[in-house]
N, C-alpha and C. Protein backbone atom coordinates (compact mmCIF):
# COMPACT_ATOMS: atom_id res chain seq x y z
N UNK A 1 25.44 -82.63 10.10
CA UNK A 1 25.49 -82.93 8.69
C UNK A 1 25.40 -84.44 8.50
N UNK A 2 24.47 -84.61 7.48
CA UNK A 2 24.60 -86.12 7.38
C UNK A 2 25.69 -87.11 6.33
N UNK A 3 26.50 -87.37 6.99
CA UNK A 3 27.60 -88.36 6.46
C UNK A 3 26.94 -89.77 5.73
N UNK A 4 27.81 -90.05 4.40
CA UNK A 4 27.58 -91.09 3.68
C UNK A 4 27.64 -92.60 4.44
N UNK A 5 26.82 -93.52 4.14
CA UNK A 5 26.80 -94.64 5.32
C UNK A 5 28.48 -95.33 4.21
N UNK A 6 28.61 -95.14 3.16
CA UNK A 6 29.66 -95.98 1.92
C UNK A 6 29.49 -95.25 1.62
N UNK A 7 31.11 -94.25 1.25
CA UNK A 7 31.34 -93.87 -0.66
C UNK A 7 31.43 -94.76 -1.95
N UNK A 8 30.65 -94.59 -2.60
CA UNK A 8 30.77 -95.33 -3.45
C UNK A 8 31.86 -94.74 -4.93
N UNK A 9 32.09 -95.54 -5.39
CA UNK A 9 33.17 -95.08 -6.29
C UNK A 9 32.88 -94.42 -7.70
N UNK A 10 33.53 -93.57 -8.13
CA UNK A 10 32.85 -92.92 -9.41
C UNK A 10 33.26 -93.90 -10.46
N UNK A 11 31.81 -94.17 -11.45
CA UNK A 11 32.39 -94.96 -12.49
C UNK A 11 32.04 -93.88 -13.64
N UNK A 12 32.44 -94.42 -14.60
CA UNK A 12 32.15 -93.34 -16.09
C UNK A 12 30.81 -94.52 -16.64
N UNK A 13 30.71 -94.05 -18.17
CA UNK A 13 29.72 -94.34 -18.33
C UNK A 13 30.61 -95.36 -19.10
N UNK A 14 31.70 -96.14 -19.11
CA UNK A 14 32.16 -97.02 -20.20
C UNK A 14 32.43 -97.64 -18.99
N UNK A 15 32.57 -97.41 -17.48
CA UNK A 15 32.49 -98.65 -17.16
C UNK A 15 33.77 -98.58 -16.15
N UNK A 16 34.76 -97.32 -16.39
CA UNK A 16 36.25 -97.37 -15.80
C UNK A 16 35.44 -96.05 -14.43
N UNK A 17 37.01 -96.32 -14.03
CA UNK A 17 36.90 -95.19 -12.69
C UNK A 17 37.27 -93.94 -12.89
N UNK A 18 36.53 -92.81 -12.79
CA UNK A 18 37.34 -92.13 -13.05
C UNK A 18 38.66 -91.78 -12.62
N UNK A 19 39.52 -92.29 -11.96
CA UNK A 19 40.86 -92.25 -11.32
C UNK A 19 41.26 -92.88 -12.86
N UNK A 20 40.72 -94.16 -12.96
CA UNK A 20 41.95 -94.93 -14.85
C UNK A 20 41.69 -93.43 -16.09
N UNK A 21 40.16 -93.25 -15.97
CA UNK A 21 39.76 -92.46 -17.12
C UNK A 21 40.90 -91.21 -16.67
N UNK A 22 41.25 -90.31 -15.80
CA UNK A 22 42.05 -89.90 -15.40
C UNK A 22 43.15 -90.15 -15.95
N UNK A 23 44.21 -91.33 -15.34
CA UNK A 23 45.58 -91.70 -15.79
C UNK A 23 45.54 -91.73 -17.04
N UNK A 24 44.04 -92.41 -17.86
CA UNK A 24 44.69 -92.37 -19.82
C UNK A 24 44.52 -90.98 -20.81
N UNK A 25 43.96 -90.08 -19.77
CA UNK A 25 43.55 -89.13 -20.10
C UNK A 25 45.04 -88.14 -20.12
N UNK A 26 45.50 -87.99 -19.56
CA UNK A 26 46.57 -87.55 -18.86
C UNK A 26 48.03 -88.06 -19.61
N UNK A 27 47.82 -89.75 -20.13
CA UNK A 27 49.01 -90.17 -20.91
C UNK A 27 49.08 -90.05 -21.78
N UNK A 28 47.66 -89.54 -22.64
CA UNK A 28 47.41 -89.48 -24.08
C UNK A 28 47.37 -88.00 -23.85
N UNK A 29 47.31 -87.00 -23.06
CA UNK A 29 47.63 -85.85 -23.47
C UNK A 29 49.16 -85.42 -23.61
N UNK A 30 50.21 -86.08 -22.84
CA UNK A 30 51.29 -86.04 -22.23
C UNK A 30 51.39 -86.88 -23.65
N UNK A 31 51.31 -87.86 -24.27
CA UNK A 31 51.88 -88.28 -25.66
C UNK A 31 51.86 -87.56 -26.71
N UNK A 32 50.51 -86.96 -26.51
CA UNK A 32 50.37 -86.09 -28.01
C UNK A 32 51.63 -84.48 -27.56
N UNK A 33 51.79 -84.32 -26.38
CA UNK A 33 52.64 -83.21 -26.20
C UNK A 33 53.99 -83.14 -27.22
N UNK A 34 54.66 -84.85 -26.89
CA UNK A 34 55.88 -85.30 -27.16
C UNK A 34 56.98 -84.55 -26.41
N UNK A 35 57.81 -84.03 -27.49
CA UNK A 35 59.03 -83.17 -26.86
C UNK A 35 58.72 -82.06 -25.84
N UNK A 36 57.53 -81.69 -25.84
CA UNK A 36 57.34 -80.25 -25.77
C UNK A 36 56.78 -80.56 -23.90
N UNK A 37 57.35 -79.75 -23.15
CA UNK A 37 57.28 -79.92 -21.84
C UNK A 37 55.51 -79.42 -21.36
N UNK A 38 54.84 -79.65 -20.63
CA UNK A 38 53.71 -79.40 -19.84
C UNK A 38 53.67 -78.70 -19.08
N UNK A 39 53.36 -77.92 -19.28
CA UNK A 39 52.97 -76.42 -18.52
C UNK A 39 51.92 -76.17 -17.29
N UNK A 40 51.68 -75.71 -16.42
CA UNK A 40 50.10 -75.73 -15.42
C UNK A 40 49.60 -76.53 -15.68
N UNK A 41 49.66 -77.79 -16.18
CA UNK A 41 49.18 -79.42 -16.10
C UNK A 41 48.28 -79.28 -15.06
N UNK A 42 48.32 -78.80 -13.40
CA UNK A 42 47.74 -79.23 -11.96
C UNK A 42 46.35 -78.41 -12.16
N UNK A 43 47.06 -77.49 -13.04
CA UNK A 43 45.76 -76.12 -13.24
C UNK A 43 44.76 -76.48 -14.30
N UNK A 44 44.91 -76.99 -15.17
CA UNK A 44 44.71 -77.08 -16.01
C UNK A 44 43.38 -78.28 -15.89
N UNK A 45 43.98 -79.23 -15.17
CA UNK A 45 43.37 -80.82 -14.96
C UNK A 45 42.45 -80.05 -14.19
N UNK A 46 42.18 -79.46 -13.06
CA UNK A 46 41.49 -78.67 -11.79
C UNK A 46 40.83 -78.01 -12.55
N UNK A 47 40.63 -77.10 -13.38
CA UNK A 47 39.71 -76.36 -13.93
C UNK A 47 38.86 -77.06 -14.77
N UNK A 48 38.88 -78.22 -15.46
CA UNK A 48 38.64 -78.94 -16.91
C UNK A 48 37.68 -79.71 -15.42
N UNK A 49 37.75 -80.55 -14.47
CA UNK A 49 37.21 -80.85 -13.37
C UNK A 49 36.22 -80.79 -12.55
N UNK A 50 37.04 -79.11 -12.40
CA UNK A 50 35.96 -77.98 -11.38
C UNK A 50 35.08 -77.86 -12.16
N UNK A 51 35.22 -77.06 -12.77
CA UNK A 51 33.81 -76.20 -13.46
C UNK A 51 32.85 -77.35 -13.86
N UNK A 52 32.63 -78.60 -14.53
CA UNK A 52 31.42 -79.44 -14.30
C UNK A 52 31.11 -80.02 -13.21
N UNK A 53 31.94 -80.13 -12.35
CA UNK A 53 31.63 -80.71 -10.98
C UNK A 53 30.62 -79.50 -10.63
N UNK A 54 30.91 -78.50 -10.03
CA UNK A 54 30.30 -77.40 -9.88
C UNK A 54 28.97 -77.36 -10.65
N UNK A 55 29.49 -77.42 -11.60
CA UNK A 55 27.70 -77.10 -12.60
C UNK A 55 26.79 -77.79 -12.48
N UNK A 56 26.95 -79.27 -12.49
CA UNK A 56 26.25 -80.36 -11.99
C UNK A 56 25.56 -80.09 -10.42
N UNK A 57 26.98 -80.08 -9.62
CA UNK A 57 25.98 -79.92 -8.23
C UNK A 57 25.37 -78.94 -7.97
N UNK A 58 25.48 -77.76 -8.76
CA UNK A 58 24.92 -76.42 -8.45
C UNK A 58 23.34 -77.02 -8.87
N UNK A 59 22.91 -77.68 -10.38
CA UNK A 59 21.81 -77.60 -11.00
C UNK A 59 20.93 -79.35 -9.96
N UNK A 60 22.01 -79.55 -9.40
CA UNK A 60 20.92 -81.30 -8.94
C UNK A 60 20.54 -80.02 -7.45
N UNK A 61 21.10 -79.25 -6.59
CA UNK A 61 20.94 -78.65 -5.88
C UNK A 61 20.04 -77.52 -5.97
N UNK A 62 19.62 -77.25 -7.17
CA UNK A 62 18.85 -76.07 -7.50
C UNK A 62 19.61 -74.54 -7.07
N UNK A 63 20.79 -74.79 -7.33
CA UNK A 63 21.37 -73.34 -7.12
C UNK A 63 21.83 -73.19 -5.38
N UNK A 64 21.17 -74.18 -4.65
CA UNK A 64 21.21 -73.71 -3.18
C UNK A 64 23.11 -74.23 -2.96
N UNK A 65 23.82 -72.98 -2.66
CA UNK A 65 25.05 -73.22 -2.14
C UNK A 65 25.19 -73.51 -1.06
N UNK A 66 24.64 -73.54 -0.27
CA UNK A 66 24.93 -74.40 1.18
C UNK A 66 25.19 -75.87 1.29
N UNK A 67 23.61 -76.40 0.16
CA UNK A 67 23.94 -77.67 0.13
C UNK A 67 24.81 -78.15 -0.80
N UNK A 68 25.08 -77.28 -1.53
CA UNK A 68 26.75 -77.59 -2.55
C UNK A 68 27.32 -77.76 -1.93
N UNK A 69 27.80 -77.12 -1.26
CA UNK A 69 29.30 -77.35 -0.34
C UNK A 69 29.37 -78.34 0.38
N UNK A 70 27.95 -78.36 1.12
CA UNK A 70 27.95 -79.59 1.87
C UNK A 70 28.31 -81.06 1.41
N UNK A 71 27.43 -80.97 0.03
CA UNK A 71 27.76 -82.27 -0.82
C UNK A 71 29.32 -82.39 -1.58
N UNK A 72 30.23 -81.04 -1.11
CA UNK A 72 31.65 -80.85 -1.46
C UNK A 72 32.59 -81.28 -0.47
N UNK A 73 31.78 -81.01 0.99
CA UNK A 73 32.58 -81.15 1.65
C UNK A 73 33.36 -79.82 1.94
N UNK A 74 33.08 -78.62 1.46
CA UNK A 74 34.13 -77.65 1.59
C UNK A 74 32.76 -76.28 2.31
N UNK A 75 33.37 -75.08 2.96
CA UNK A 75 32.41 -73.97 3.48
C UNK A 75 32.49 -73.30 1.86
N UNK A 76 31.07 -72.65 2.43
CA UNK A 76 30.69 -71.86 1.22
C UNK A 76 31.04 -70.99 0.79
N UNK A 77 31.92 -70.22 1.99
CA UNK A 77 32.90 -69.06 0.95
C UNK A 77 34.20 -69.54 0.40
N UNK A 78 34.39 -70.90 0.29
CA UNK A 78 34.52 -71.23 -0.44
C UNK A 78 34.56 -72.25 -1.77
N UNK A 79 33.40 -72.68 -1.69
CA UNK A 79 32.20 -72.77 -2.94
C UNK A 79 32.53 -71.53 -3.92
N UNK A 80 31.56 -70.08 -2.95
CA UNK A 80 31.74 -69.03 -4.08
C UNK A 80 33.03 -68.75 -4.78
N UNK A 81 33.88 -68.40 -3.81
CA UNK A 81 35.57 -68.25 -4.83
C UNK A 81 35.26 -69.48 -5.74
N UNK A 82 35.28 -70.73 -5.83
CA UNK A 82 35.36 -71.51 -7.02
C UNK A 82 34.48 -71.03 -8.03
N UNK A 83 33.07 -71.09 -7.44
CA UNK A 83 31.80 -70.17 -8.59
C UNK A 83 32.24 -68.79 -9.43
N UNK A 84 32.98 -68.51 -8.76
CA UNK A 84 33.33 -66.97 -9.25
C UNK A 84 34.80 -67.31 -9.93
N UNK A 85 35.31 -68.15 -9.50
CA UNK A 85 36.66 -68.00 -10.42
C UNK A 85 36.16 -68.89 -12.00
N UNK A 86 34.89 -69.77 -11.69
CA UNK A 86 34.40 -70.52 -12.84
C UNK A 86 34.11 -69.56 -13.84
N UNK A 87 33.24 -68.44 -13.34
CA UNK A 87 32.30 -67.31 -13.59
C UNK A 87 30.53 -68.50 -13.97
N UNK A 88 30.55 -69.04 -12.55
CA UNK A 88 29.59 -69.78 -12.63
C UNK A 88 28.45 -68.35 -12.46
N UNK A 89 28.77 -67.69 -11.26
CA UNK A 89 28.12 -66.52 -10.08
C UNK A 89 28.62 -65.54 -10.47
């Protein structure tokens, strides 16, 4: 498999990482909550995540799941469980 020579870092399109776009994302949801406690937060962030990550690499890949995964880093059965829990597949 061919390994990246540099990862390069994800930027957004305003310019931040997504790790900051992340943290303000996360403080401004957690503000607007207020009193009220956060529930599957881990699940929640992971699905909102997954499913365009997925969609994206599925469509730059042309559907081929092998090289999804590959470009995931993860085996393809489990790729599909994610595709299928998306109801990408």
């Amino acid at each position: 498999m061919n390994q990246p020579l540099k990862t390069l870092p994800v930027i957004t399109t305003t310019g931040s990482s997504l790790s900051e776009t992340t943290r303000d994302t996360v403080e401004n949801y957690l503000m607007l909550l207020g009193d009220h406690d956060a529930t599957f937060l881990y699940r929640q962030i992971m699905d909102e995540v997954e499913r365009p990550l997925l969609e994206v690499l599925m469509q730059h890949t042309n559907g081929n799941q092998s090289r999804t995964a590959a470009c995931l880093g993860i085996n393809r059965a489990t790729l599909r469980s994610k595709l299928k829990r998306h109801s990408i597949i």
